[in-house]
C-alpha atoms as a PDB file:
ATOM      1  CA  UNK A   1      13.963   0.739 -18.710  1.00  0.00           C
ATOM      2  CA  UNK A   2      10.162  -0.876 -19.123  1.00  0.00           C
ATOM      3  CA  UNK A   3       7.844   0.423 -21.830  1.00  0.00           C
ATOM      4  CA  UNK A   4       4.949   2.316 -20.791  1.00  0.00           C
ATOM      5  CA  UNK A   5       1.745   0.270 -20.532  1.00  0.00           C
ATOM      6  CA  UNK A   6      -0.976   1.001 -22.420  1.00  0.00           C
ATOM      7  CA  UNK A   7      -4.357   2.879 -21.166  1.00  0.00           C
ATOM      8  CA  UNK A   8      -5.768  -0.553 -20.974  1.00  0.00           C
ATOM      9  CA  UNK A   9      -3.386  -0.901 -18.289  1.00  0.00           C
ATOM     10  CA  UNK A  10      -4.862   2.127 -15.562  1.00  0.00           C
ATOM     11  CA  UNK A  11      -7.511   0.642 -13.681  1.00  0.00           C
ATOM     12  CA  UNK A  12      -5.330  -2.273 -13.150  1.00  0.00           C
ATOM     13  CA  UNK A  13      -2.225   0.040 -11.481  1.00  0.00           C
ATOM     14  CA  UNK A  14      -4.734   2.093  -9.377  1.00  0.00           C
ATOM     15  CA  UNK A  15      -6.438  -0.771  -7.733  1.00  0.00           C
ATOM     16  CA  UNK A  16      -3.472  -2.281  -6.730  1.00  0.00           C
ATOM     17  CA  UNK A  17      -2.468   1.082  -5.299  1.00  0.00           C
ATOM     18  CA  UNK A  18      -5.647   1.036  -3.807  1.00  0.00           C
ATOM     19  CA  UNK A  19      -4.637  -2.119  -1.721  1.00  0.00           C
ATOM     20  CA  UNK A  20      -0.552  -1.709  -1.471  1.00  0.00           C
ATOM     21  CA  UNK A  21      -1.840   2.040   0.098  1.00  0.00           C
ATOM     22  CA  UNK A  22      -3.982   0.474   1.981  1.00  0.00           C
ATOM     23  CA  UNK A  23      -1.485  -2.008   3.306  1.00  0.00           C
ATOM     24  CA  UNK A  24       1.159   0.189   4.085  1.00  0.00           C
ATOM     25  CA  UNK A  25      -0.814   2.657   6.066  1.00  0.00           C
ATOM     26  CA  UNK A  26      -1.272  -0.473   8.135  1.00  0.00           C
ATOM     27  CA  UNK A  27       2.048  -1.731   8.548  1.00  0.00           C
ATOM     28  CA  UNK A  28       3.013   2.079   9.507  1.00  0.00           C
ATOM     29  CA  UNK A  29       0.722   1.875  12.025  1.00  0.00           C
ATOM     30  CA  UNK A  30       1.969  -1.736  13.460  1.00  0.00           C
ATOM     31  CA  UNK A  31       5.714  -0.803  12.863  1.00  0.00           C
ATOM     32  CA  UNK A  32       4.848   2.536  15.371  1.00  0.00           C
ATOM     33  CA  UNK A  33       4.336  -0.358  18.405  1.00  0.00           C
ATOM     34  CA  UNK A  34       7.515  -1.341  18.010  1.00  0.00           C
ATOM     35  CA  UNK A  35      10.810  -0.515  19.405  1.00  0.00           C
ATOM     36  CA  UNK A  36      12.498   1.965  16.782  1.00  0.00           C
ATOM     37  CA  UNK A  37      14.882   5.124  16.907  1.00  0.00           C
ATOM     38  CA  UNK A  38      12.859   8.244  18.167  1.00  0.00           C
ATOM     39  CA  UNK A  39      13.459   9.985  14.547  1.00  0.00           C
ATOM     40  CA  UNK A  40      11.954   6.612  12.789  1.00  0.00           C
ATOM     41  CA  UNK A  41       8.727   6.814  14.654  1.00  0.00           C
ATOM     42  CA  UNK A  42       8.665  10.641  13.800  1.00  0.00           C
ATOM     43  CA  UNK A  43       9.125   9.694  10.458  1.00  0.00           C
ATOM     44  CA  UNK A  44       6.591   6.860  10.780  1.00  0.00           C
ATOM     45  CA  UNK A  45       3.665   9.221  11.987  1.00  0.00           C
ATOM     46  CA  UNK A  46       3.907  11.803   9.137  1.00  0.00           C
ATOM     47  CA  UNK A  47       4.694   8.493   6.668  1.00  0.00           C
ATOM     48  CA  UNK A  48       0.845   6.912   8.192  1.00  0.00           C
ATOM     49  CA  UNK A  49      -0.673  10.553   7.590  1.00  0.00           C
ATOM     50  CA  UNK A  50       0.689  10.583   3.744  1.00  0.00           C
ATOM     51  CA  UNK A  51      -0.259   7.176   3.204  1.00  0.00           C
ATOM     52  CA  UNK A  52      -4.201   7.846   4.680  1.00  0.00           C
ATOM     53  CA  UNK A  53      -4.103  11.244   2.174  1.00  0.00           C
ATOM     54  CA  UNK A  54      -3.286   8.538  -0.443  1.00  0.00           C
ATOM     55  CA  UNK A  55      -5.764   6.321  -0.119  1.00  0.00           C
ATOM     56  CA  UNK A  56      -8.518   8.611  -0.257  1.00  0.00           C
ATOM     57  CA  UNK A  57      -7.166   9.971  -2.941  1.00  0.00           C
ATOM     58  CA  UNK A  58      -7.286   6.462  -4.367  1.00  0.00           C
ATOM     59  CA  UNK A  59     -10.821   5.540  -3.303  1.00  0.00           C
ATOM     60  CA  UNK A  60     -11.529   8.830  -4.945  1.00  0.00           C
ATOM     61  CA  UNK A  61     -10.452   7.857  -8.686  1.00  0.00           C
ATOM     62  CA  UNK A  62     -11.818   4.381  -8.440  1.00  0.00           C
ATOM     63  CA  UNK A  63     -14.832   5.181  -6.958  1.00  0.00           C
ATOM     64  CA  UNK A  64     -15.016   2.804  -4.273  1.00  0.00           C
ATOM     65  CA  UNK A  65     -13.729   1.780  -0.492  1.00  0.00           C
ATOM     66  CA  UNK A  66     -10.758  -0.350   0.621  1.00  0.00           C
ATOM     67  CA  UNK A  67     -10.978  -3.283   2.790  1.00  0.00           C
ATOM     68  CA  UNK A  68     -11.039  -2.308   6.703  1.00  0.00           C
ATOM     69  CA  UNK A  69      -8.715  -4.750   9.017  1.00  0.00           C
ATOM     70  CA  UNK A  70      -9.888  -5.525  12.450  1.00  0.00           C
ATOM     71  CA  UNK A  71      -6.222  -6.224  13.396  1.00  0.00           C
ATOM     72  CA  UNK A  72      -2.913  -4.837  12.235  1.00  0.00           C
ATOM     73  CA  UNK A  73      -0.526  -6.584  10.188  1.00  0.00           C
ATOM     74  CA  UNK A  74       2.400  -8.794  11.980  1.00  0.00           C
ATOM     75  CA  UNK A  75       5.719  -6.845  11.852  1.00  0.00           C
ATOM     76  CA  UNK A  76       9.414  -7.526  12.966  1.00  0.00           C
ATOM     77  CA  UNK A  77      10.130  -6.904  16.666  1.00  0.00           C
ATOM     78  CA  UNK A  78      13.665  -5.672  15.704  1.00  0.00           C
ATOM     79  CA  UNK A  79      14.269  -2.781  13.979  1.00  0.00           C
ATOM     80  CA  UNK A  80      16.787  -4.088  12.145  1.00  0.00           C
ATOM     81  CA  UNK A  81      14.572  -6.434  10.383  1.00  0.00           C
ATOM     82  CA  UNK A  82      11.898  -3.949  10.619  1.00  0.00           C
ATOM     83  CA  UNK A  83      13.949  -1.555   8.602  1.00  0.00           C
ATOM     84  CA  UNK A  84      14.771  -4.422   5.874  1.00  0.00           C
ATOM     85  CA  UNK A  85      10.574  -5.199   5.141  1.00  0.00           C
ATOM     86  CA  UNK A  86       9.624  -1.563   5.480  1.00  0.00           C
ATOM     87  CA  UNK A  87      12.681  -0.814   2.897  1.00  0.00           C
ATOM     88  CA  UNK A  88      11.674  -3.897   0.713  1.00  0.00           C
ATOM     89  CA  UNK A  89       8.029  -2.954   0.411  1.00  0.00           C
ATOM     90  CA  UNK A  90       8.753   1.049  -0.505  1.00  0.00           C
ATOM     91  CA  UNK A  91      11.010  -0.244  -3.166  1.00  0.00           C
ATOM     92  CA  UNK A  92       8.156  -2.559  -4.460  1.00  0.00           C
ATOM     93  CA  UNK A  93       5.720   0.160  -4.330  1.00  0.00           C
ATOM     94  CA  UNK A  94       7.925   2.552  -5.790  1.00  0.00           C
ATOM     95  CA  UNK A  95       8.346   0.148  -9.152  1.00  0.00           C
ATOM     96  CA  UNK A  96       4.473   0.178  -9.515  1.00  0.00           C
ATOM     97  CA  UNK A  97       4.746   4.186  -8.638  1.00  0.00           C
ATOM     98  CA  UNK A  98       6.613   4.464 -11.915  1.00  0.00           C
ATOM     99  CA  UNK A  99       4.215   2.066 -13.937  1.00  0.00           C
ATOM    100  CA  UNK A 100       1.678   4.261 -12.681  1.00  0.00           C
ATOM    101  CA  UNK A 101       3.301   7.292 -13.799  1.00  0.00           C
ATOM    102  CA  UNK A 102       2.965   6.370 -16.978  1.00  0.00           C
ATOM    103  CA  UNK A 103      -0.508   6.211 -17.501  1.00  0.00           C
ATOM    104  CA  UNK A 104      -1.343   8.892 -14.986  1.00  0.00           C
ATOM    105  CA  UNK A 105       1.284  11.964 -14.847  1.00  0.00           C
ATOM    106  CA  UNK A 106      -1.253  14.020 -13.052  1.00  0.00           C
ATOM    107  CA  UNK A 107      -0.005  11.685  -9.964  1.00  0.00           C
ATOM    108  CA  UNK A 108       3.383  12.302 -10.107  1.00  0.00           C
ATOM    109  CA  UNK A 109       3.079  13.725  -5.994  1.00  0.00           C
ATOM    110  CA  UNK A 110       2.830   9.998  -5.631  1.00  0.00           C
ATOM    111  CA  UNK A 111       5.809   8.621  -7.102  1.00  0.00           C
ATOM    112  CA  UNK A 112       7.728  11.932  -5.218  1.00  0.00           C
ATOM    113  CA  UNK A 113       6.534  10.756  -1.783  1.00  0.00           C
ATOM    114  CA  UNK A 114       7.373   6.795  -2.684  1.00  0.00           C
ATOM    115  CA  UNK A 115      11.059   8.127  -3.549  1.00  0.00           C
ATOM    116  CA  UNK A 116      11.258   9.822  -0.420  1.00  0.00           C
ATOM    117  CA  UNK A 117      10.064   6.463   1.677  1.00  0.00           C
ATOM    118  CA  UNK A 118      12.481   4.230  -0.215  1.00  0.00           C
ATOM    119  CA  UNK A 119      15.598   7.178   0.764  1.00  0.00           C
ATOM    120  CA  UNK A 120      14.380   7.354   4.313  1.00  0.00           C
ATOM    121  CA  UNK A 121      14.363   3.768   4.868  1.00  0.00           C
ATOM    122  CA  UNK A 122      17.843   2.962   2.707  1.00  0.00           C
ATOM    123  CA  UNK A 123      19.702   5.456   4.993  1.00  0.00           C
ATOM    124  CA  UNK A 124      18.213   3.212   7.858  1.00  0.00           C
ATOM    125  CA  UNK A 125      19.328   0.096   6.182  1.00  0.00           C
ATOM    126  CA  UNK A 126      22.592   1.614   5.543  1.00  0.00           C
ATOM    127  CA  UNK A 127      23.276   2.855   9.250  1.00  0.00           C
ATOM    128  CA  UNK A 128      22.399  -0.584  10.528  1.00  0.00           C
ATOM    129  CA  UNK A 129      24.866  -2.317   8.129  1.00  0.00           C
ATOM    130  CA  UNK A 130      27.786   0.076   8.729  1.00  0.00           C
ATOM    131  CA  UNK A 131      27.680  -0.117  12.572  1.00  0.00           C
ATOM    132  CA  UNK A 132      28.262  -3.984  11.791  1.00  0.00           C
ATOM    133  CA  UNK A 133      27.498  -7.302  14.463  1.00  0.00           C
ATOM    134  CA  UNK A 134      24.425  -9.120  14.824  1.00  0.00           C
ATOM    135  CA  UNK A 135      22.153  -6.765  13.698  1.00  0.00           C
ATOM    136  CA  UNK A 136      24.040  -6.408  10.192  1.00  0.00           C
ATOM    137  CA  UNK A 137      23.826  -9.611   9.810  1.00  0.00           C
ATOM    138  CA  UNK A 138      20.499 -10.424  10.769  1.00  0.00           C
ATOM    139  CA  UNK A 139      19.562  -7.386   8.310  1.00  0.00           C
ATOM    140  CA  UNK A 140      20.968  -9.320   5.492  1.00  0.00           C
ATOM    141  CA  UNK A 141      19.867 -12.465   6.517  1.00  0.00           C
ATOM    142  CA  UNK A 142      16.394 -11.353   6.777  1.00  0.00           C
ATOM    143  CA  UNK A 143      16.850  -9.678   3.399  1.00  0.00           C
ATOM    144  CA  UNK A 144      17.448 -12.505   1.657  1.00  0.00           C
ATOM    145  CA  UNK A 145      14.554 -14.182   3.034  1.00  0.00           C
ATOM    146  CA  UNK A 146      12.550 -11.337   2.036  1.00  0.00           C
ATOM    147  CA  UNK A 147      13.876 -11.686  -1.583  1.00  0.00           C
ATOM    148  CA  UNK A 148      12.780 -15.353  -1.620  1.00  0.00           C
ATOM    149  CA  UNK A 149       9.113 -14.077  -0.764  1.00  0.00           C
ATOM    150  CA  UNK A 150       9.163 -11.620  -3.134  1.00  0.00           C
ATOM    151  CA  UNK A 151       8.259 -13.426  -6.608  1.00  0.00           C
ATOM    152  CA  UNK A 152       4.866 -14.677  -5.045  1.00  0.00           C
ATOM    153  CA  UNK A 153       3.815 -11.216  -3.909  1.00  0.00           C
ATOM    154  CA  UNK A 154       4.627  -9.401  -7.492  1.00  0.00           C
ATOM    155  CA  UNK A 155       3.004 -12.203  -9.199  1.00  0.00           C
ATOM    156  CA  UNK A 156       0.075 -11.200  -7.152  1.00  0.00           C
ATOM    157  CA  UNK A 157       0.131  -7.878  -7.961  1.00  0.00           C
ATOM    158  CA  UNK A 158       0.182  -8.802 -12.089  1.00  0.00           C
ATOM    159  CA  UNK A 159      -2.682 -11.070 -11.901  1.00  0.00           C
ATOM    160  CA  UNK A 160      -5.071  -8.886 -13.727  1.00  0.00           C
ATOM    161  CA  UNK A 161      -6.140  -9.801 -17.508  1.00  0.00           C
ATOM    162  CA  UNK A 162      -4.774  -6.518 -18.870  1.00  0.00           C
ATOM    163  CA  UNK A 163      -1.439  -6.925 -17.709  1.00  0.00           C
ATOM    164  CA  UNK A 164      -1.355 -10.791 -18.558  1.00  0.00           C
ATOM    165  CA  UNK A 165       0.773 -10.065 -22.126  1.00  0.00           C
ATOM    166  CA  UNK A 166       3.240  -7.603 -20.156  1.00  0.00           C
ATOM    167  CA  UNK A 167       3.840  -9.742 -17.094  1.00  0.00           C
ATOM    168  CA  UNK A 168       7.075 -11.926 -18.107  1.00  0.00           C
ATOM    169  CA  UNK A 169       8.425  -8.605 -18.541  1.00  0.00           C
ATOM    170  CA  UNK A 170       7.532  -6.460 -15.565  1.00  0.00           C
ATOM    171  CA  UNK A 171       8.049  -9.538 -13.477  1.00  0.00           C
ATOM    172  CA  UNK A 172      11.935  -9.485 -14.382  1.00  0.00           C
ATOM    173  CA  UNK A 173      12.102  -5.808 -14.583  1.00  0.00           C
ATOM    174  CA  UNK A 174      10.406  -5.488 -10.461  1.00  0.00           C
ATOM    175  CA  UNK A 175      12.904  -7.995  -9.732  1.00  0.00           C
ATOM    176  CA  UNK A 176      15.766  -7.258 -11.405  1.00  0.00           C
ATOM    177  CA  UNK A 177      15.610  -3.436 -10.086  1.00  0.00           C
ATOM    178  CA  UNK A 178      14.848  -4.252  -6.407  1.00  0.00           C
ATOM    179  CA  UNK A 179      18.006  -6.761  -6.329  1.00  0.00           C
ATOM    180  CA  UNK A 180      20.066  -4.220  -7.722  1.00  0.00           C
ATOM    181  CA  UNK A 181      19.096  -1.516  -5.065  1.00  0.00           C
ATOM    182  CA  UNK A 182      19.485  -4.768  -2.573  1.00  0.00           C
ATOM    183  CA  UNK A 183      22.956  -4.969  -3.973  1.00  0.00           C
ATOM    184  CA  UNK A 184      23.734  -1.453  -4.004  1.00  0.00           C
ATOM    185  CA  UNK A 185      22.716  -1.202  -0.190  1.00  0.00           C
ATOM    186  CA  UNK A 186      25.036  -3.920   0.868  1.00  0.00           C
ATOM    187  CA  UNK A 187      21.866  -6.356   1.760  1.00  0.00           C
ATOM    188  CA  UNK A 188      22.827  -8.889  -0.840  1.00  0.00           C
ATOM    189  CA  UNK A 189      26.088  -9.409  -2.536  1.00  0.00           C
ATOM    190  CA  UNK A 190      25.009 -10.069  -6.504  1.00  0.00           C
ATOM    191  CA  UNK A 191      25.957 -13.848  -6.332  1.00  0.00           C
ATOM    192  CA  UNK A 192      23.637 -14.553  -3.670  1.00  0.00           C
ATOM    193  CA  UNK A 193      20.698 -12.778  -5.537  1.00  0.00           C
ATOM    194  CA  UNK A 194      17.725 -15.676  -5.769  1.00  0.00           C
ATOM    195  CA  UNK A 195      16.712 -16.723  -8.840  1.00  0.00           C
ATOM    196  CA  UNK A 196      13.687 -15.393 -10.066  1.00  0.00           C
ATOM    197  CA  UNK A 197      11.179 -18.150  -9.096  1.00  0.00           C
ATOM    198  CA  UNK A 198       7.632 -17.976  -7.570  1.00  0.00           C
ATOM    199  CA  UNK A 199       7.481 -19.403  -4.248  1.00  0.00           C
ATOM    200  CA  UNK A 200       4.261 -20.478  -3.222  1.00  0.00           C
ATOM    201  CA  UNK A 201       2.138 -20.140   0.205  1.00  0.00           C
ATOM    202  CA  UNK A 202       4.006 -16.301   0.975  1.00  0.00           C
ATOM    203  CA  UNK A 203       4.242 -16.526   4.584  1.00  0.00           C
ATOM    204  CA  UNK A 204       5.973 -13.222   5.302  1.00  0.00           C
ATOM    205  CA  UNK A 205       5.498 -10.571   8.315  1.00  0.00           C
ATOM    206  CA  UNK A 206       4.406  -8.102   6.324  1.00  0.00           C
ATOM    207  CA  UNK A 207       3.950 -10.178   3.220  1.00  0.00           C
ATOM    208  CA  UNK A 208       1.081 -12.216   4.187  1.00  0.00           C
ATOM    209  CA  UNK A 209      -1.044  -9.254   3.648  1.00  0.00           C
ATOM    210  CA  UNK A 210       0.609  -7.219   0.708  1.00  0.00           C
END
């Protein structure tokens, strides 16, 4: 369990919801071209319409616009390792919901809506891995390259001044909690969890833009 961060800390936590919001509504809209399971794309068009409410709602308390793309984000063809980057990102966002939470309990709608992403999305993981074969393992497989990405893209995401004298710690917290719901899953067996080391040049699907 993290300390909260102090008030210093807000504007910080918003704008980078401001741009992980902003990236996921895009990748939900990239992941809906793809070949997925009639109740996933269901899921996927009410998940684009919460993610759009939550941006403006963003752009509201900081008072300014995000960055438009001219072209959606490059996503996974298979839905198995569609399922593992969608899952990976929720989980990521979800650790930042809680930071946010702290500061800001007002937007406590917003860590309820990441916790229901990250369940939808781990019952999807799970199915794949129980029904076993090729696509359980390339679901792990492209886990753990996932998890290798990772450290680059959180180190991103703590660049700011005001979090410079709590980012050793968040760093390994972030980590530490997304390997153990990795682990928990059955995506990575705890001996194979990377070592917590920033990789440079992220060159991710999804990652090159989060």
């Amino acid at each position: 369990m993290i300390h909260p961060l102090p008030s210093t800390c807000e504007r910080a936590l918003l704008e980078r919801f401001l741009k992980a919001e902003a990236m996921a509504l895009w990748a939900v809209r990239s992941a809906q071209a793809k070949d997925v399971p009639p109740g996933v794309l269901q899921f996927l068009r009410r998940h684009e319409e919460e993610e759009a409410q939550h941006l403006k709602q963003f752009e509201q308390l900081l008072g300014t616009r995000s960055h438009e793309k001219t072209a959606l984000p490059r996503v996974p063809t298979q839905w198995w390792a569609l399922a593992v980057h969608l899952y990976g990102y929720e989980t990521l966002g979800l650790e930042f919901a809680k930071l946010l939470i702290g500061l800001r309990p007002d937007l406590t709608s917003i860590l309820e809506d990441e916790e229901v992403h990250v369940g939808f999305f781990e019952d999807e993981v799970r199915t794949i891995l129980a029904h076993g074969g090729a696509a359980a393992n390339g679901a792990r497989q492209t886990a753990l390259s996932w998890r290798r990405r990772l450290p680059g893209t959180v180190d991103r995401y703590l660049e700011d001044e005001s979090l410079t004298q709590f980012r050793d710690e968040l760093r390994q917290h972030i980590h530490g909690a997304i390997d153990d719901r990795f682990i928990a899953v059955g995506l990575l067996a705890r001996s194979k969890a990377p070592l917590v080391i920033p990789v440079i040049g992220d060159t991710g699907c999804i990652s090159d833009c989060l």
